[in-house]
N, C-alpha and C. Protein backbone atom coordinates (compact mmCIF):
# COMPACT_ATOMS: atom_id res chain seq x y z
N UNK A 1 86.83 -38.87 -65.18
CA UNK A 1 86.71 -39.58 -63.92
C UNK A 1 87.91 -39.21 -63.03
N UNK A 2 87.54 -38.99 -62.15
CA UNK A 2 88.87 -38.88 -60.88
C UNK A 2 89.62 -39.58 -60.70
N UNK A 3 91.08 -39.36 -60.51
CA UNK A 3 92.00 -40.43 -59.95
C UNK A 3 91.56 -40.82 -58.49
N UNK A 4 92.11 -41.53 -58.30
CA UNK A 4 92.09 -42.20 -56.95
C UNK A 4 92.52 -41.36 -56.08
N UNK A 5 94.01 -40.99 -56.19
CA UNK A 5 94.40 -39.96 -55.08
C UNK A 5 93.28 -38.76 -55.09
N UNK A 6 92.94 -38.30 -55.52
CA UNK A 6 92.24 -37.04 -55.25
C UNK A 6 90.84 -37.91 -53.94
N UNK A 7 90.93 -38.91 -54.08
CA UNK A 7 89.46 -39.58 -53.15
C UNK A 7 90.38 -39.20 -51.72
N UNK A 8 91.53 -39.93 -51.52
CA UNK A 8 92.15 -39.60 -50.44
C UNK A 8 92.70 -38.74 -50.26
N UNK A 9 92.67 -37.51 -51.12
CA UNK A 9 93.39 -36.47 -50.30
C UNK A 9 91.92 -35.46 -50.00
N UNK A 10 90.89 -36.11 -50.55
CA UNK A 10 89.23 -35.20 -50.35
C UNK A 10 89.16 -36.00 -48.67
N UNK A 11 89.14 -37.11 -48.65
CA UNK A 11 89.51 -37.65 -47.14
C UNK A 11 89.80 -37.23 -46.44
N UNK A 12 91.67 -36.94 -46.60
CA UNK A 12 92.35 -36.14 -45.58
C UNK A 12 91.89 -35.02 -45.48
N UNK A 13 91.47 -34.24 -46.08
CA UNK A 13 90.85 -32.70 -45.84
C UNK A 13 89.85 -32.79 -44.78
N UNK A 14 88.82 -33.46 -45.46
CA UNK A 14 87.67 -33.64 -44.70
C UNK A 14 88.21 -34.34 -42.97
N UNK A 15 89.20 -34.95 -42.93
CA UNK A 15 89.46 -35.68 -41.70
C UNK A 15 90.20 -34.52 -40.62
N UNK A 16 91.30 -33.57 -41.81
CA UNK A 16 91.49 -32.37 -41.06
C UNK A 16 90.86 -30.93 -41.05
N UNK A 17 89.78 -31.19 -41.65
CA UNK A 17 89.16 -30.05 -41.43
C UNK A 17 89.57 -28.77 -42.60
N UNK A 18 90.30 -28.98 -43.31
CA UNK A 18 90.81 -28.20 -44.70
C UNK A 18 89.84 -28.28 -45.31
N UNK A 19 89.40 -26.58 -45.79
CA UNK A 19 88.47 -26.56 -46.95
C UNK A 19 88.87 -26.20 -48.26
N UNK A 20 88.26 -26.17 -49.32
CA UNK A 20 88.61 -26.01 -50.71
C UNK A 20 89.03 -24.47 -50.74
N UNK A 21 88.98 -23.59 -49.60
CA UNK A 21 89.17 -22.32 -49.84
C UNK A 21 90.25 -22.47 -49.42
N UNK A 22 90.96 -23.20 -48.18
CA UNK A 22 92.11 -23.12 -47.27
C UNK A 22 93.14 -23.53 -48.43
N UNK A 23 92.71 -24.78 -49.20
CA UNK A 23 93.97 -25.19 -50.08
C UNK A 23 94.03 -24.64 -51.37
N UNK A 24 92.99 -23.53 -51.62
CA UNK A 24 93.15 -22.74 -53.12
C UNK A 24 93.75 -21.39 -52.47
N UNK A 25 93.81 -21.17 -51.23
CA UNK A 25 94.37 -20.02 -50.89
C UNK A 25 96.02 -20.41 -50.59
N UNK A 26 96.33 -21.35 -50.12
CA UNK A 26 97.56 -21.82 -50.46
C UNK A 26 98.34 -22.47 -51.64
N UNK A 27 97.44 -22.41 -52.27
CA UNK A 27 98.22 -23.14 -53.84
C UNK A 27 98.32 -21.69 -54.84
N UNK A 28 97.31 -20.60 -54.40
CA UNK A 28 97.42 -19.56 -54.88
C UNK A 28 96.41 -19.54 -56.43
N UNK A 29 95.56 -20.44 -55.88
CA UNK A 29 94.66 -20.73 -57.17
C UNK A 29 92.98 -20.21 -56.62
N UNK A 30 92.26 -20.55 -57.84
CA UNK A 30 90.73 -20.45 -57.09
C UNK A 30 90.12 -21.71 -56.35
N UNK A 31 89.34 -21.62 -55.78
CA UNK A 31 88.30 -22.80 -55.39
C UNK A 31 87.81 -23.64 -56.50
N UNK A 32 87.43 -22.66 -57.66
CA UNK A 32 86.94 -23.78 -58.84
C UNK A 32 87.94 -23.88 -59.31
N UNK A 33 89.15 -23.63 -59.59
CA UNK A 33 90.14 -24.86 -60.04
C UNK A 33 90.55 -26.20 -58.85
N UNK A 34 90.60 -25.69 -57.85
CA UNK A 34 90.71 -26.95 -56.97
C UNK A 34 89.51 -28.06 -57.35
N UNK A 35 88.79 -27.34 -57.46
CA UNK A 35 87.32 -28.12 -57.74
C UNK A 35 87.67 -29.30 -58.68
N UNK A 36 87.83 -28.32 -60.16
CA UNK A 36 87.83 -29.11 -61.18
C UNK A 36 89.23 -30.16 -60.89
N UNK A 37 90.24 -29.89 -60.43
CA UNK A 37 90.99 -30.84 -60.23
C UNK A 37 90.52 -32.12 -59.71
N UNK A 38 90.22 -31.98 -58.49
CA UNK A 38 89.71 -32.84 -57.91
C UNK A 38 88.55 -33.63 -58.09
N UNK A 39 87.85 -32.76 -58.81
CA UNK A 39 87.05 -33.77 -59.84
C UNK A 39 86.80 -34.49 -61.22
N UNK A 40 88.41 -34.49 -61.67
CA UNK A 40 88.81 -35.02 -62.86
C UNK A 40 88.82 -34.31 -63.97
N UNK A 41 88.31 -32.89 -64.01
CA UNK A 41 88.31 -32.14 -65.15
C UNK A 41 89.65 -31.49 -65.53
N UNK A 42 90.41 -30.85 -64.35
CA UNK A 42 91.79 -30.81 -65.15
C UNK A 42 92.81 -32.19 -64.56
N UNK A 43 93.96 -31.84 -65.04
CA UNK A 43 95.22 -32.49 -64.59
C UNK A 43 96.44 -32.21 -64.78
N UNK A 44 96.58 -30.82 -64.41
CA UNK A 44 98.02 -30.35 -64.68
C UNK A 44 99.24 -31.45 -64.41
N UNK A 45 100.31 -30.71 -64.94
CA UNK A 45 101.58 -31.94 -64.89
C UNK A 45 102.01 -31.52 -63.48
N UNK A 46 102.05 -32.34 -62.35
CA UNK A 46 102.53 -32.17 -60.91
C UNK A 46 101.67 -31.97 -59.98
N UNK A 47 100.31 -31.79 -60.20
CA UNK A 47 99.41 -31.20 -59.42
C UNK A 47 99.41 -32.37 -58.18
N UNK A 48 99.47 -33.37 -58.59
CA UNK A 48 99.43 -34.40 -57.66
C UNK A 48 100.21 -34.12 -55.91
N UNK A 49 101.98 -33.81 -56.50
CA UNK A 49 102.49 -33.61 -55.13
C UNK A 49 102.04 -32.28 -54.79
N UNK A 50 101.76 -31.38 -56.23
CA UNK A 50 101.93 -29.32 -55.36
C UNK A 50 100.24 -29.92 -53.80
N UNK A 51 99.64 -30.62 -54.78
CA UNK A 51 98.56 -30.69 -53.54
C UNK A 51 98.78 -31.59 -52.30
N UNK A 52 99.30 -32.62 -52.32
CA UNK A 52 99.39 -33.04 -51.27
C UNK A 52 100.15 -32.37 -50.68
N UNK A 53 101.13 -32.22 -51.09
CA UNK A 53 102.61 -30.98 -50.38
C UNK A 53 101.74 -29.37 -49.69
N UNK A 54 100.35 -29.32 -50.21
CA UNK A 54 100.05 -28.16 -49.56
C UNK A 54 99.23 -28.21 -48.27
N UNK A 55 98.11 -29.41 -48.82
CA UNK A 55 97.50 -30.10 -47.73
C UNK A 55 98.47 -30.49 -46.52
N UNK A 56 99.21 -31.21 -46.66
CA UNK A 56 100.52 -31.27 -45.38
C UNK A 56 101.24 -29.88 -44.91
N UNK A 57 101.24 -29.01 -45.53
CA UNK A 57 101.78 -28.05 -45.30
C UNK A 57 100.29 -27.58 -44.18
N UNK A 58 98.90 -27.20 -44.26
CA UNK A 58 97.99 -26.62 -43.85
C UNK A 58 98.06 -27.54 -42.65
N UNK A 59 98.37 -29.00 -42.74
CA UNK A 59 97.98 -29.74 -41.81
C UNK A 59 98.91 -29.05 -40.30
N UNK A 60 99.95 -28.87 -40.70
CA UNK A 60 101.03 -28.44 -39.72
C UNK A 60 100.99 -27.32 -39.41
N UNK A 61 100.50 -26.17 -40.07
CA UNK A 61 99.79 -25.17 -39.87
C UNK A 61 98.65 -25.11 -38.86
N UNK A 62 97.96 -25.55 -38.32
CA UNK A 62 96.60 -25.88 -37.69
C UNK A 62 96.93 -26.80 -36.30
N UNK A 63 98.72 -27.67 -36.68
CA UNK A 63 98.98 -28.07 -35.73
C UNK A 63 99.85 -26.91 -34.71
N UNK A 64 100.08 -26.06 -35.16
CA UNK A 64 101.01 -24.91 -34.68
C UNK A 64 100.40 -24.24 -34.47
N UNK A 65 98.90 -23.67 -34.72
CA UNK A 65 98.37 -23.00 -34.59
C UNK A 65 97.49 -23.63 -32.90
N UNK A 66 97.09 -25.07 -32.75
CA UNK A 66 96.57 -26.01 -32.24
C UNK A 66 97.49 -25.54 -30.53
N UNK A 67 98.46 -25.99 -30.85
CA UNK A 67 99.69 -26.41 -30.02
C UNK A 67 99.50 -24.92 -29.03
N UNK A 68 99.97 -23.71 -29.83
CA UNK A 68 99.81 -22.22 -29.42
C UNK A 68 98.77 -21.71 -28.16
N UNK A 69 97.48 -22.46 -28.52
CA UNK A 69 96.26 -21.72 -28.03
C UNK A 69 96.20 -22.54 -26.58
């Protein structure tokens, strides 16, 4: 079963527009491991902040990118 955080950080994605490719291409992983994370199948030790820390990272990314155009 999923933790909780993974509900809200599937939220925040969805609220900023981050897809499972945007944050497996920044974590340097695949899509199906993001997957399985987020859907309770793995749980590495830390995964918790490396993801939110990347998701915030993309978020500001998109805002700089935003800001630019």
């Amino acid at each position: 079963m999923p933790e909780k955080w993974t509900g809200r950080l599937v939220g925040k994605m969805h609220n900023e527009r981050i897809t499972y490719d945007d944050l497996a291409a920044e974590l340097g992983v695949t899509k199906a491991y993001i997957s399985m994370i987020l859907n309770g199948k793995r749980s590495p030790d830390g995964i918790r902040h490396r993801m939110e820390t990347a998701v915030d990272r993309l978020v500001q990314k998109k805002q700089v990118e935003q800001d630019s155009a």
